[in-house]
N, C-alpha and C. Protein backbone atom coordinates (compact mmCIF):
# COMPACT_ATOMS: atom_id res chain seq x y z
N UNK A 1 0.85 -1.20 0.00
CA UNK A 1 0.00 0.00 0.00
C UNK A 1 0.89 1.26 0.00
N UNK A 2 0.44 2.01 -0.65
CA UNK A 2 1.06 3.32 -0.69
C UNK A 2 1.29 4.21 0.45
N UNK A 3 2.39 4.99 0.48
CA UNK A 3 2.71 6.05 1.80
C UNK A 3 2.63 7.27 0.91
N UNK A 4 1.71 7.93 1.40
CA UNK A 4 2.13 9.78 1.11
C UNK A 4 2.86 10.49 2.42
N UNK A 5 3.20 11.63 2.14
CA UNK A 5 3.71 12.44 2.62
C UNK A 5 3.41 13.60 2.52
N UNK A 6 2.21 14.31 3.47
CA UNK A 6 1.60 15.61 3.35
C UNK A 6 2.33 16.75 4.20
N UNK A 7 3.22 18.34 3.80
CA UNK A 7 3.73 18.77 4.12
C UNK A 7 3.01 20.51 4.36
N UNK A 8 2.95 20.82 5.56
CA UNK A 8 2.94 22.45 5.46
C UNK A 8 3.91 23.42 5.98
N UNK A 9 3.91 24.38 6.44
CA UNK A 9 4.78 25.33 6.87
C UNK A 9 4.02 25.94 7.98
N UNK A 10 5.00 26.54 9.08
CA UNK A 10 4.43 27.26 10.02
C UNK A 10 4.74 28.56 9.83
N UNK A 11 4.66 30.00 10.88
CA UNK A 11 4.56 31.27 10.31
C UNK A 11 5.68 31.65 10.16
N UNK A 12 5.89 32.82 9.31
CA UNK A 12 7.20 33.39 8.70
C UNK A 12 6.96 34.93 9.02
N UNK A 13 7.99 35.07 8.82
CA UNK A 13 7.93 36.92 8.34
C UNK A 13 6.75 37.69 7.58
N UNK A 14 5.75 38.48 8.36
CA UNK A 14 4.64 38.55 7.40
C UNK A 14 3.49 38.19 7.45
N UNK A 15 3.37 37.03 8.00
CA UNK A 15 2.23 35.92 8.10
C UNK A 15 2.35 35.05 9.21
N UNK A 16 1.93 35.79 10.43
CA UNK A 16 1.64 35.06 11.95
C UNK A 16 0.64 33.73 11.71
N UNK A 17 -0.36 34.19 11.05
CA UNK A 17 -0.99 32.69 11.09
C UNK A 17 -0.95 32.48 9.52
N UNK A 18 -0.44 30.95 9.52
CA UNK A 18 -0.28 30.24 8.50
C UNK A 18 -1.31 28.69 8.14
N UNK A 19 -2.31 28.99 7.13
CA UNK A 19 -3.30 28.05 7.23
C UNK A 19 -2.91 26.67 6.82
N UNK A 20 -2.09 26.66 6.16
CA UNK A 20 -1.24 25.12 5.95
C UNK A 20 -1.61 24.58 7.08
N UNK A 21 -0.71 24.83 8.25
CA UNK A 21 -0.71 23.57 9.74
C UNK A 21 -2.28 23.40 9.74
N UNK A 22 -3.66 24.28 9.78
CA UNK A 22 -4.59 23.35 10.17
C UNK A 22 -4.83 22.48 8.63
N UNK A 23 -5.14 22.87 7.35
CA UNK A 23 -5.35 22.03 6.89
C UNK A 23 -4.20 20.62 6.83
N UNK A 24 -2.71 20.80 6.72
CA UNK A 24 -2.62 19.21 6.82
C UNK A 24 -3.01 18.82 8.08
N UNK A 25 -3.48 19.01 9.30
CA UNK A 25 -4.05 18.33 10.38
C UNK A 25 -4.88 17.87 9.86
N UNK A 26 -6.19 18.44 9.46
CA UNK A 26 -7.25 17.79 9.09
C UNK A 26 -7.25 17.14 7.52
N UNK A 27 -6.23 17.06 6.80
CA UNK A 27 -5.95 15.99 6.14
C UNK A 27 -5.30 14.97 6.60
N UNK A 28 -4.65 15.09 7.90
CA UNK A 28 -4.03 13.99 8.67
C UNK A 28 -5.80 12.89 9.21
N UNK A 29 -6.53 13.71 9.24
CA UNK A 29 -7.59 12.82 10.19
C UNK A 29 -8.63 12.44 9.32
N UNK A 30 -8.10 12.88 7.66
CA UNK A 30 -9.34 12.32 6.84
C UNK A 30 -9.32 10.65 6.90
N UNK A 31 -11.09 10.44 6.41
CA UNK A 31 -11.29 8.99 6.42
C UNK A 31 -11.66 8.81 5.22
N UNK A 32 -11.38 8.10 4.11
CA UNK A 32 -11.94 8.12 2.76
C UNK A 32 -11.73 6.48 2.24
N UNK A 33 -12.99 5.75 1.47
CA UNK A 33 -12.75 4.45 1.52
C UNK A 33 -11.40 4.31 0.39
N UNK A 34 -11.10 5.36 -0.37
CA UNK A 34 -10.27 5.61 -2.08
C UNK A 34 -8.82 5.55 -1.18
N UNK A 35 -8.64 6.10 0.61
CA UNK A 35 -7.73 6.00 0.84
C UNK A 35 -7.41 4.56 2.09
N UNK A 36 -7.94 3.82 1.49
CA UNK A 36 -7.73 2.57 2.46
C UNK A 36 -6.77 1.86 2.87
N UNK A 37 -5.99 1.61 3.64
CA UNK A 37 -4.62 1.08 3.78
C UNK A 37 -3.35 1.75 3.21
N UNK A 38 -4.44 3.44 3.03
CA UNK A 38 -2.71 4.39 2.91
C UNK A 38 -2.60 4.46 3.83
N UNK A 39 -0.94 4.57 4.18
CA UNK A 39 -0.15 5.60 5.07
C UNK A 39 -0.11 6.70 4.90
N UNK A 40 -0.71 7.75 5.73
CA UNK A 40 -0.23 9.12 5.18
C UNK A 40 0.51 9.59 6.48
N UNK A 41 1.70 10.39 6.05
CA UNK A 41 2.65 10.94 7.21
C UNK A 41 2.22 12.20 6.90
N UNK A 42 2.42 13.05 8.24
CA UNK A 42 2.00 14.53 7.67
C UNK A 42 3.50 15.57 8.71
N UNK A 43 3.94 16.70 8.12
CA UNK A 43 4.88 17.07 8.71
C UNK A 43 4.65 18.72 8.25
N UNK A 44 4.87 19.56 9.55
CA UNK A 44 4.79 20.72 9.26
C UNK A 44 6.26 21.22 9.63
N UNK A 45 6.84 21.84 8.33
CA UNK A 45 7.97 22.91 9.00
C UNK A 45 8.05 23.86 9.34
N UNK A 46 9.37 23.98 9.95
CA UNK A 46 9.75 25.58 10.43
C UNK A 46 9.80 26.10 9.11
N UNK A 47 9.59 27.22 9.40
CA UNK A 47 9.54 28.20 7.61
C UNK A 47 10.91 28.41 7.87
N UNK A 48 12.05 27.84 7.51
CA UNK A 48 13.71 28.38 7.15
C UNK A 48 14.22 27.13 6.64
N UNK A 49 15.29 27.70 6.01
CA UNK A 49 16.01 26.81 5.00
C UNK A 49 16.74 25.50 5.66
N UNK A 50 17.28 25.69 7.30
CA UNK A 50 17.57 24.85 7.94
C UNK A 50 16.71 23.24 8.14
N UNK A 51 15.04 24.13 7.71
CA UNK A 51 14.56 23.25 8.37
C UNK A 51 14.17 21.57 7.05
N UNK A 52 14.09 22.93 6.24
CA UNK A 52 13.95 21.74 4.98
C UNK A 52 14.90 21.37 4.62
N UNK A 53 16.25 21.42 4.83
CA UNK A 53 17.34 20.22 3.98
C UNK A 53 18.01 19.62 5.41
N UNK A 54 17.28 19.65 6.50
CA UNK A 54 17.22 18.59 7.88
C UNK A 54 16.07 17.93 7.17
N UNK A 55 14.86 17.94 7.70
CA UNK A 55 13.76 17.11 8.03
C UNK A 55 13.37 16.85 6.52
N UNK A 56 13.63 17.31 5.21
CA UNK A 56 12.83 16.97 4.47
C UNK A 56 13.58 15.05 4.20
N UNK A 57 14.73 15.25 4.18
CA UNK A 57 15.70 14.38 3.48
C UNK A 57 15.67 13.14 4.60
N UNK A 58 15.44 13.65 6.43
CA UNK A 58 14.77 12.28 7.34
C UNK A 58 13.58 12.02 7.28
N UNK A 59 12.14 12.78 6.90
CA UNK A 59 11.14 12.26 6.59
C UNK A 59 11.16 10.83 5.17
N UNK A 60 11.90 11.47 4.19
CA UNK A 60 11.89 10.68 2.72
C UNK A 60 12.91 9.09 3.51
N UNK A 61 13.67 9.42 4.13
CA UNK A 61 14.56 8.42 4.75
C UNK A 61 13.68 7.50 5.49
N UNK A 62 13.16 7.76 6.06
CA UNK A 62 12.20 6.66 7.19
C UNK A 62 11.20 6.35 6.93
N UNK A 63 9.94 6.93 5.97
CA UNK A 63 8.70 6.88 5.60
C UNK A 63 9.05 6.52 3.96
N UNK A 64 9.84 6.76 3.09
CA UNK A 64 9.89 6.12 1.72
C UNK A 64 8.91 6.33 1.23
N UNK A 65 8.42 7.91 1.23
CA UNK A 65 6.78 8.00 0.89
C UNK A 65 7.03 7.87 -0.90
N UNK A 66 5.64 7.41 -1.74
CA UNK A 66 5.41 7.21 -2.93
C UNK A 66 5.20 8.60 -3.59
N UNK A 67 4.66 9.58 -2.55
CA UNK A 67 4.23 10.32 -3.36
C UNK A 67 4.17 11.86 -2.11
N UNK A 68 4.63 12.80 -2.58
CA UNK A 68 4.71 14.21 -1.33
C UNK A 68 3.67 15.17 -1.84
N UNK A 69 2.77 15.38 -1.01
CA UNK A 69 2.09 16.45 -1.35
C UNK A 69 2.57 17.79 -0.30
N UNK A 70 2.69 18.79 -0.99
CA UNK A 70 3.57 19.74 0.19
C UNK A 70 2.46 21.62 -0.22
N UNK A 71 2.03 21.69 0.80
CA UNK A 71 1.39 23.16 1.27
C UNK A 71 2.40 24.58 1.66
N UNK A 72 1.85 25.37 0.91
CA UNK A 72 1.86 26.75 1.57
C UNK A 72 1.77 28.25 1.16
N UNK A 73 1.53 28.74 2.20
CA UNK A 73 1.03 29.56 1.79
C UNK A 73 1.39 30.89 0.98
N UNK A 74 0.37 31.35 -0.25
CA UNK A 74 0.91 32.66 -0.41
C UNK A 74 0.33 33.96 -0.53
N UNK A 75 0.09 34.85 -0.14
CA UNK A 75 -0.64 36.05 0.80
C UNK A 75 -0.99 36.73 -0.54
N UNK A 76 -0.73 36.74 -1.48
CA UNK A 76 -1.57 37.55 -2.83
C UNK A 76 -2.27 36.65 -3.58
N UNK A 77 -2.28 35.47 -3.68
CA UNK A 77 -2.72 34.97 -4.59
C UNK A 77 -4.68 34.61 -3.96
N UNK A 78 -5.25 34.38 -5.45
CA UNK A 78 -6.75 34.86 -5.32
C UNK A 78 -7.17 33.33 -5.89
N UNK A 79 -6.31 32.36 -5.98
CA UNK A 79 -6.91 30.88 -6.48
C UNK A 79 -5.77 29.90 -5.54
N UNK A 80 -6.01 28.72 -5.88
CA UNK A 80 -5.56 27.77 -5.67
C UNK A 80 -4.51 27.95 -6.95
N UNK A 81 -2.85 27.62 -6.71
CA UNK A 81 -2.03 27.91 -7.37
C UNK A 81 -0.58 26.45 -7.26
N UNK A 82 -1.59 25.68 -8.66
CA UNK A 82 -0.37 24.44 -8.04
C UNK A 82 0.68 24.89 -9.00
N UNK A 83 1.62 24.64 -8.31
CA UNK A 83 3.21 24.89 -8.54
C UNK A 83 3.45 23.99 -10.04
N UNK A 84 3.80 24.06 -11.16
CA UNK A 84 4.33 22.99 -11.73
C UNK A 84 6.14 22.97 -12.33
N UNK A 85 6.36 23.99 -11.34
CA UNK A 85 8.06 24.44 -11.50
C UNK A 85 8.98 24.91 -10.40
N UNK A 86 9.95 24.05 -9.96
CA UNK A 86 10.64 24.62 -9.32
C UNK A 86 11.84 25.57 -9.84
N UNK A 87 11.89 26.61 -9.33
CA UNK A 87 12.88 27.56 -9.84
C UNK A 87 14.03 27.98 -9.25
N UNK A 88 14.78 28.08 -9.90
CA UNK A 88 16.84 27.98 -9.15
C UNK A 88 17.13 29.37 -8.98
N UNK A 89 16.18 29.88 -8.26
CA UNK A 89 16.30 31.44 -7.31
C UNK A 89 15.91 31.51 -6.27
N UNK A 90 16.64 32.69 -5.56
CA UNK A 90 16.35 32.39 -4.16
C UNK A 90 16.30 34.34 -3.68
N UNK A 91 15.37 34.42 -2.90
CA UNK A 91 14.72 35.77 -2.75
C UNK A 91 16.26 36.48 -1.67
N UNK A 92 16.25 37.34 -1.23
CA UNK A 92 17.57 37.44 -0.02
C UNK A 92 16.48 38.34 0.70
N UNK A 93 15.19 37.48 1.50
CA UNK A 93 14.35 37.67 2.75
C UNK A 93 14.74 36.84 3.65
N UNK A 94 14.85 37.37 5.12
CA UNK A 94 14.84 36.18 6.11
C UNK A 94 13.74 35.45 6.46
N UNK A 95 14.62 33.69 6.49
CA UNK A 95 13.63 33.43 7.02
C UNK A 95 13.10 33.39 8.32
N UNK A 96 12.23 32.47 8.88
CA UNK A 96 11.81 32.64 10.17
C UNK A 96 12.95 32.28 11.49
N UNK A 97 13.73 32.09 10.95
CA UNK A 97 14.63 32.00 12.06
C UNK A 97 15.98 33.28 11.86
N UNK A 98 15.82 33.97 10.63
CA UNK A 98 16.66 35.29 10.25
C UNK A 98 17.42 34.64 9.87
N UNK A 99 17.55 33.55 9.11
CA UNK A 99 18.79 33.18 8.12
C UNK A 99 18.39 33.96 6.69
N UNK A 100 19.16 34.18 5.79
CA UNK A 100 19.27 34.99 4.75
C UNK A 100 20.31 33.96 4.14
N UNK A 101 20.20 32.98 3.45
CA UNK A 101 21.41 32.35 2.57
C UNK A 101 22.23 32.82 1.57
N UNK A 102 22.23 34.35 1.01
CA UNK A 102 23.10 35.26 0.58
C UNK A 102 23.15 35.05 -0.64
N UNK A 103 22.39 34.33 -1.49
CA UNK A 103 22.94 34.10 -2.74
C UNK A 103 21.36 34.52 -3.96
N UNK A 104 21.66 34.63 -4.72
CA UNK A 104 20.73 34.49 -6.37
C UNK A 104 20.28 33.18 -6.21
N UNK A 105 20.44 32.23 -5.81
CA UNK A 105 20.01 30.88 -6.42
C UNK A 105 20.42 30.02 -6.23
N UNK A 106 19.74 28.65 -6.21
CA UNK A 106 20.45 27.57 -5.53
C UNK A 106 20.82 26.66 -5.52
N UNK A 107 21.01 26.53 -6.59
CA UNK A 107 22.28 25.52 -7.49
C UNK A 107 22.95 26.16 -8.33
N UNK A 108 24.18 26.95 -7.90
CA UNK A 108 24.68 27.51 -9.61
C UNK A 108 24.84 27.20 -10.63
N UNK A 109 25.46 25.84 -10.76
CA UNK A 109 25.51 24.62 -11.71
C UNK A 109 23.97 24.28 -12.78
N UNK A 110 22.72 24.40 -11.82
CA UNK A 110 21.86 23.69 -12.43
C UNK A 110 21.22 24.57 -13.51
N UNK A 111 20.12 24.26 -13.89
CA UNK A 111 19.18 24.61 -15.03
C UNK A 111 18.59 25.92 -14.16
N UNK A 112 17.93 26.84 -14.83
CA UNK A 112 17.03 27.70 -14.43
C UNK A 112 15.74 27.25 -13.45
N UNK A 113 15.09 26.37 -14.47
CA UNK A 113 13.88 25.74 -13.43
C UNK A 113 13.96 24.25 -13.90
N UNK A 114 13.13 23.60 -12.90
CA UNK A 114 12.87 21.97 -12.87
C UNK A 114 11.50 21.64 -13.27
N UNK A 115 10.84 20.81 -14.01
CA UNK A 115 9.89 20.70 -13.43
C UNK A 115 9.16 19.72 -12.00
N UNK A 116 8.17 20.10 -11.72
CA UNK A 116 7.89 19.41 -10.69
C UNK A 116 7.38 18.15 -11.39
N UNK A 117 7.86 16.37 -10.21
CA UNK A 117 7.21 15.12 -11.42
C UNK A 117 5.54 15.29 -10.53
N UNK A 118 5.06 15.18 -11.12
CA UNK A 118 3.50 15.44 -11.06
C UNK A 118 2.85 15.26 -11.69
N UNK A 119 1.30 14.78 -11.60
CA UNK A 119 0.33 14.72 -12.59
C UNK A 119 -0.59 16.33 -12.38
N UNK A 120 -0.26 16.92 -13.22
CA UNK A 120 -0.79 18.23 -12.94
C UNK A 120 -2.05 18.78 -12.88
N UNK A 121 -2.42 18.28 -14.74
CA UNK A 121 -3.76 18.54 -15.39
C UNK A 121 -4.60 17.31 -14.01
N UNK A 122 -4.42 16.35 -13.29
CA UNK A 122 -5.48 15.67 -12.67
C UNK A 122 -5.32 16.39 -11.42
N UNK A 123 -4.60 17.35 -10.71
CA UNK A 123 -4.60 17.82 -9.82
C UNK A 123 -5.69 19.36 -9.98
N UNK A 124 -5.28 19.85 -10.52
CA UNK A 124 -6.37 20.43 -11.47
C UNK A 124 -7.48 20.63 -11.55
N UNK A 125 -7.78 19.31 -12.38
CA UNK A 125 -9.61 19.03 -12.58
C UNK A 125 -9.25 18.25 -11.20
N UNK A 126 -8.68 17.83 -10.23
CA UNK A 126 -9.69 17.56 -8.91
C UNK A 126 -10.09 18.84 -8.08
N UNK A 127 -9.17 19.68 -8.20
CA UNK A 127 -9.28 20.80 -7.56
C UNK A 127 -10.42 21.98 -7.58
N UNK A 128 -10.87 21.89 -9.35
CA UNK A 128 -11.81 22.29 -10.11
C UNK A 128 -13.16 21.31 -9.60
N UNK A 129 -13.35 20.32 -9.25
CA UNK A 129 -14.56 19.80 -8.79
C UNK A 129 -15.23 20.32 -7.64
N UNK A 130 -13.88 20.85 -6.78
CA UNK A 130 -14.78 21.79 -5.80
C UNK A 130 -15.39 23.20 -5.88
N UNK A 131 -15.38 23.20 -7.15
CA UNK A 131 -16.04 24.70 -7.70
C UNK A 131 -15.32 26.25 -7.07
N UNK A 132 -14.10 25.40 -6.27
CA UNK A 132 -13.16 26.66 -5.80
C UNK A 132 -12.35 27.32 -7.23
N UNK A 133 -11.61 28.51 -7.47
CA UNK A 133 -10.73 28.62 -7.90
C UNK A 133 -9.43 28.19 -7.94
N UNK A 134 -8.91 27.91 -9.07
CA UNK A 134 -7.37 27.01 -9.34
C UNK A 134 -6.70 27.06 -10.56
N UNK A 135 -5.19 27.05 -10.26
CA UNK A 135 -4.80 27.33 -11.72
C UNK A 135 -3.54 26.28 -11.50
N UNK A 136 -3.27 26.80 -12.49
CA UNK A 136 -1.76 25.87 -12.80
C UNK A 136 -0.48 26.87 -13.17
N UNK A 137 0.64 27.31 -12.34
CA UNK A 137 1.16 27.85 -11.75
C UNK A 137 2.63 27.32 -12.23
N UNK A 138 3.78 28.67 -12.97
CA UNK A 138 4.83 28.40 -13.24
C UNK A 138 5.70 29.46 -12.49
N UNK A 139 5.70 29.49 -11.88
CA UNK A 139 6.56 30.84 -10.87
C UNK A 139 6.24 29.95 -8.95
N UNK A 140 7.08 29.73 -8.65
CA UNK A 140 6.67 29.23 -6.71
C UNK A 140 7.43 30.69 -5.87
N UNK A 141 8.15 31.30 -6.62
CA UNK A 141 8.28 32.59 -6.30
C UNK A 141 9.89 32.04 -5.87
N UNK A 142 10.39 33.18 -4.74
CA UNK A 142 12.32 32.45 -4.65
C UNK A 142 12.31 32.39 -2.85
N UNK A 143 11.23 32.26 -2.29
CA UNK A 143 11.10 31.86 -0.77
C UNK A 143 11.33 30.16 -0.66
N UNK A 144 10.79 30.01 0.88
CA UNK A 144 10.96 29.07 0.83
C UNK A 144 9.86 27.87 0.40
N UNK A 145 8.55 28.21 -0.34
CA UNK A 145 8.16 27.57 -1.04
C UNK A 145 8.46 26.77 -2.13
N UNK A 146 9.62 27.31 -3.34
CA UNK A 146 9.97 26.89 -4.40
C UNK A 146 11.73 26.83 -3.50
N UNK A 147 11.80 26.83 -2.56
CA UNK A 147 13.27 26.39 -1.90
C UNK A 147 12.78 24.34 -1.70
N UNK A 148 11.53 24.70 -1.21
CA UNK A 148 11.12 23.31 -0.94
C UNK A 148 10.67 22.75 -2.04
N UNK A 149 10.35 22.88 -3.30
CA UNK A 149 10.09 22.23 -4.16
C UNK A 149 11.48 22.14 -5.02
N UNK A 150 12.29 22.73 -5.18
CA UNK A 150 13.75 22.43 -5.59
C UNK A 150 13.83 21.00 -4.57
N UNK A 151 14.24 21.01 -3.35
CA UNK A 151 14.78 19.96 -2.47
C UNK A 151 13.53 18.48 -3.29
N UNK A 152 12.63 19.01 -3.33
CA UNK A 152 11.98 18.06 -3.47
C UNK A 152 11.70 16.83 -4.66
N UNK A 153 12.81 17.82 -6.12
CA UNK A 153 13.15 17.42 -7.06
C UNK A 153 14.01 16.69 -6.75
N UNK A 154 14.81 17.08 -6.25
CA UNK A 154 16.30 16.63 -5.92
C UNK A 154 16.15 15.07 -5.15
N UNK A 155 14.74 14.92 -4.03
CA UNK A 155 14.88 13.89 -3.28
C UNK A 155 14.72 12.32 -4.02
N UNK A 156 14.33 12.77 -5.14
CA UNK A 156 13.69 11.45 -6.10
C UNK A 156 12.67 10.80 -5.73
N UNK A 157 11.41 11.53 -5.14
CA UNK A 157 10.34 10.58 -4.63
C UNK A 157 9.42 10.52 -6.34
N UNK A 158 9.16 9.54 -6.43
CA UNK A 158 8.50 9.49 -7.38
C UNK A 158 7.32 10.63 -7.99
N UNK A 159 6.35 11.50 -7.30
CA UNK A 159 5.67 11.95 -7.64
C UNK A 159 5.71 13.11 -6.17
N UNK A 160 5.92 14.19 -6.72
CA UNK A 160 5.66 15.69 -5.57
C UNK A 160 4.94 17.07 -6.14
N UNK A 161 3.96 17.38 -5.52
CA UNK A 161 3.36 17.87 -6.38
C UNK A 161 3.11 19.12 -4.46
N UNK A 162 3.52 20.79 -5.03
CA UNK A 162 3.22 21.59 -4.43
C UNK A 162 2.16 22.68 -4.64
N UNK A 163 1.52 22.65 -3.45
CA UNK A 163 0.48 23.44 -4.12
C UNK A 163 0.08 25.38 -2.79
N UNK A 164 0.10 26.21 -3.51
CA UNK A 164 -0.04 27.53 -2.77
C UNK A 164 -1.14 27.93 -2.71
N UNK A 165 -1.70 27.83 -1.12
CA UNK A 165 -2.81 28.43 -1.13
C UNK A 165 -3.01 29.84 -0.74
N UNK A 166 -4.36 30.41 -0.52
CA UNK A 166 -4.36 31.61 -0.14
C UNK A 166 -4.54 31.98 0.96
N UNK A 167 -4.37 33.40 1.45
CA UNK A 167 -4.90 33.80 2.98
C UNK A 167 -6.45 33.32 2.97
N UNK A 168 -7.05 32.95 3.87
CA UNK A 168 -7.88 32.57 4.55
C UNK A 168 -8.69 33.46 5.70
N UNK A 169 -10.01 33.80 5.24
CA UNK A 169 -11.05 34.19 6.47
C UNK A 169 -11.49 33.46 7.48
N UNK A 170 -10.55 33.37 8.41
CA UNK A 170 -11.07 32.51 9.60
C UNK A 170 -12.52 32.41 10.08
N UNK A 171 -13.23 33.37 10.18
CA UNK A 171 -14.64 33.37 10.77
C UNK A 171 -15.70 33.46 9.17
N UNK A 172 -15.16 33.92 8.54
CA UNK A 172 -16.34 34.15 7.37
C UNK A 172 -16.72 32.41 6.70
N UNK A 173 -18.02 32.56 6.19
CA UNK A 173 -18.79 31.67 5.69
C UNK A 173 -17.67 30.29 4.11
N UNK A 174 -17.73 28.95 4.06
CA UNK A 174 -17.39 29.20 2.49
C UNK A 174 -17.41 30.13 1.38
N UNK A 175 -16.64 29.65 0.64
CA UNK A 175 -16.43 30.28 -0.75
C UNK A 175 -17.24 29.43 -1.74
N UNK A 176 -17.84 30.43 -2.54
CA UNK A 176 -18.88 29.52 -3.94
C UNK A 176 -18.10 29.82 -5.02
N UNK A 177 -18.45 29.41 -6.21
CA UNK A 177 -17.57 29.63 -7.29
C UNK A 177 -18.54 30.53 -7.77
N UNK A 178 -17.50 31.81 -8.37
CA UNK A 178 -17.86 33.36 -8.88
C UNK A 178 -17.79 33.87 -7.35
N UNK A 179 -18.14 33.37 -6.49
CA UNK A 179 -17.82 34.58 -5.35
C UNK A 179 -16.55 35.24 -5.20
N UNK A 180 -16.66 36.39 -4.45
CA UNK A 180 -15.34 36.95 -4.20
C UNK A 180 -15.45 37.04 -2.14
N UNK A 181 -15.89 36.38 -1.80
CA UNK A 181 -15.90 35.65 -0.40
C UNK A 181 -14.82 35.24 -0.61
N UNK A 182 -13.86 35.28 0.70
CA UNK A 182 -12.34 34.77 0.66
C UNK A 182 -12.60 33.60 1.46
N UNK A 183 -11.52 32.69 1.07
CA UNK A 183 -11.49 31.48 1.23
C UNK A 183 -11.41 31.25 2.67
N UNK A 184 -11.83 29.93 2.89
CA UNK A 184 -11.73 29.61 4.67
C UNK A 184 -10.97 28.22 4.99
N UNK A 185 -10.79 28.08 6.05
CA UNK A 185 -10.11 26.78 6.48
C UNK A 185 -10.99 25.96 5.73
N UNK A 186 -12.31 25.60 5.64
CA UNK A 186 -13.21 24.37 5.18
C UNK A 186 -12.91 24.38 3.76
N UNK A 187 -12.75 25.33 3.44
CA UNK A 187 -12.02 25.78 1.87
C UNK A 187 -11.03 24.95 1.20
N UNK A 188 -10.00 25.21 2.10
CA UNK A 188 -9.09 24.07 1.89
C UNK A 188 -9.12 23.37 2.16
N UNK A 189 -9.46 22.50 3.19
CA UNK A 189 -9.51 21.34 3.32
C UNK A 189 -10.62 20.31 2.17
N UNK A 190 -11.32 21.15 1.59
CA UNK A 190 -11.98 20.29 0.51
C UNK A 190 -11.42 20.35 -0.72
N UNK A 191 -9.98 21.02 -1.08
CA UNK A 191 -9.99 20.53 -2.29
C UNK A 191 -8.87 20.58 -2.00
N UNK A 192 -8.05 20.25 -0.93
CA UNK A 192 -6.55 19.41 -0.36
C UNK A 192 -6.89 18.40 -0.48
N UNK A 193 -8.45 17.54 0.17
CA UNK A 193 -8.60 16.12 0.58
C UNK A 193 -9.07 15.92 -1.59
N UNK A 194 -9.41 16.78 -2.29
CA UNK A 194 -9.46 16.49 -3.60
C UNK A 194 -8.80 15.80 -4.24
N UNK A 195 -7.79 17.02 -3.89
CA UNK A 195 -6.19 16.35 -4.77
C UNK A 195 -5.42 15.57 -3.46
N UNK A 196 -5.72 15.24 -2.68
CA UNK A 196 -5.07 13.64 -2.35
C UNK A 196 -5.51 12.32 -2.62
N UNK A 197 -6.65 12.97 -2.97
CA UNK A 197 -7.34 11.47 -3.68
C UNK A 197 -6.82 11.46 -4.75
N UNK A 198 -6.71 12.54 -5.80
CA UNK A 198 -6.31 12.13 -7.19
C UNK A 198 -4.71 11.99 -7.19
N UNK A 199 -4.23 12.36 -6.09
CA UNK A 199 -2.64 12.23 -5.97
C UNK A 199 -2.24 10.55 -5.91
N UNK A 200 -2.79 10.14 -4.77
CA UNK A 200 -3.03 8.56 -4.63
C UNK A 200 -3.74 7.60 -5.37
N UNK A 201 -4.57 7.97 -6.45
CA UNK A 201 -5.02 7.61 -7.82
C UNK A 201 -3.37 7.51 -8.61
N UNK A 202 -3.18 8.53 -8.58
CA UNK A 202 -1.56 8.82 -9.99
C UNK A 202 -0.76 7.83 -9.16
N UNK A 203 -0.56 7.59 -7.78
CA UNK A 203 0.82 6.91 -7.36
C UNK A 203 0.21 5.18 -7.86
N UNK A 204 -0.84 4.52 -7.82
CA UNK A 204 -1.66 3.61 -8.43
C UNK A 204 -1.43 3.31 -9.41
N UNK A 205 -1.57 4.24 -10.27
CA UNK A 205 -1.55 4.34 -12.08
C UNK A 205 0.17 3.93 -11.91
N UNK A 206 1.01 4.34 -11.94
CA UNK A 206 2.59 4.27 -12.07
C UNK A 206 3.05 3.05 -11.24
């Protein structure tokens, strides 16, 4: 049976509350019969560079997950924004622990961008079934979002697929499609638990 590996971030510079940690919780506690005798590991990081080339490389080490689904957040964006590129730049913001890694980018050697291995277009139309907004996304920006989807090329898990969500109205009602109601925790969590179903569909298929 298959192992995923569901990943978010905690707060950074900017953004005290970060909605990642509750939704992978409550993708940690979904029950779905499509996910029967998965393993799913779920891991939230520190938002700094320390924390992802420690824990990303002992999570992949001990759990051998099939497939990483990895969260977080980004404070302008107005859809669901899956990543389908990691890019070999790096912003010079600190992160949450005030490291600044000093450089343009982070492999000098490598290519400009990677792509992410992913099934995209099905992440997509699952995402699109919840009548939320979603796109498909070539920029992860040079934080540590597309810091973690670089590492995540690099780890060789078969299938990693990152996805950026938006700020979140804690107290306000769902979002309908055409509304301009901002999104809520229940928000995400219905079309996170979307695309983990169709994520764990693709690790199946391969």
């Amino acid at each position: 049976m298959p192992t995923l590996l569901i990943t978010g971030f905690g707060p950074f510079p900017g953004a005290p509350y970060n909605p990642t940690v509750k939704l992978v919780r409550a993708l940690a506690r979904l029950r779905r019969p499509a996910l029967a005798g998965t393993t799913i590991v779920t891991h939230i990081f520190t938002t700094s560079y320390a924390a992802v080339d420690r824990d990303l490389p002992a999570l992949i080490a001990e759990y051998k997950p099939d497939a990483l689904l990895m969260f977080g957040l980004h404070g302008r964006a107005r859809a669901i924004r899956i990543e389908t590129r990691a890019r070999n730049a790096l912003a010079l913001l600190p992160d949450a622990s005030g490291k600044v890694l000093g450089r343009g980018v982070i492999a000098p050697e490598a290519p400009s961008a990677r792509r992410m291995p992913m099934p995209a277009q099905r992440l997509l139309a699952a995402a699109r079934e919840t009548r939320l907004p979603a796109v498909l996304s070539r920029d992860a920006g040079r934080y540590l979002c597309n810091y973690l989807c670089w590492r995540a090329v690099d780890s060789g898990v078969r299938l990693a697929a990152f996805v950026h969500v938006p700020k979140v109205a804690r107290f306000a009602r769902p979002s309908r499609a055409g509304s301009n109601r901002p999104f809520t925790a229940t928000d995400l969590a219905r079309v996170g638990e979307t695309m983990l179903v169709a994520l764990h569909a693709a690790v199946n298929r391969t």
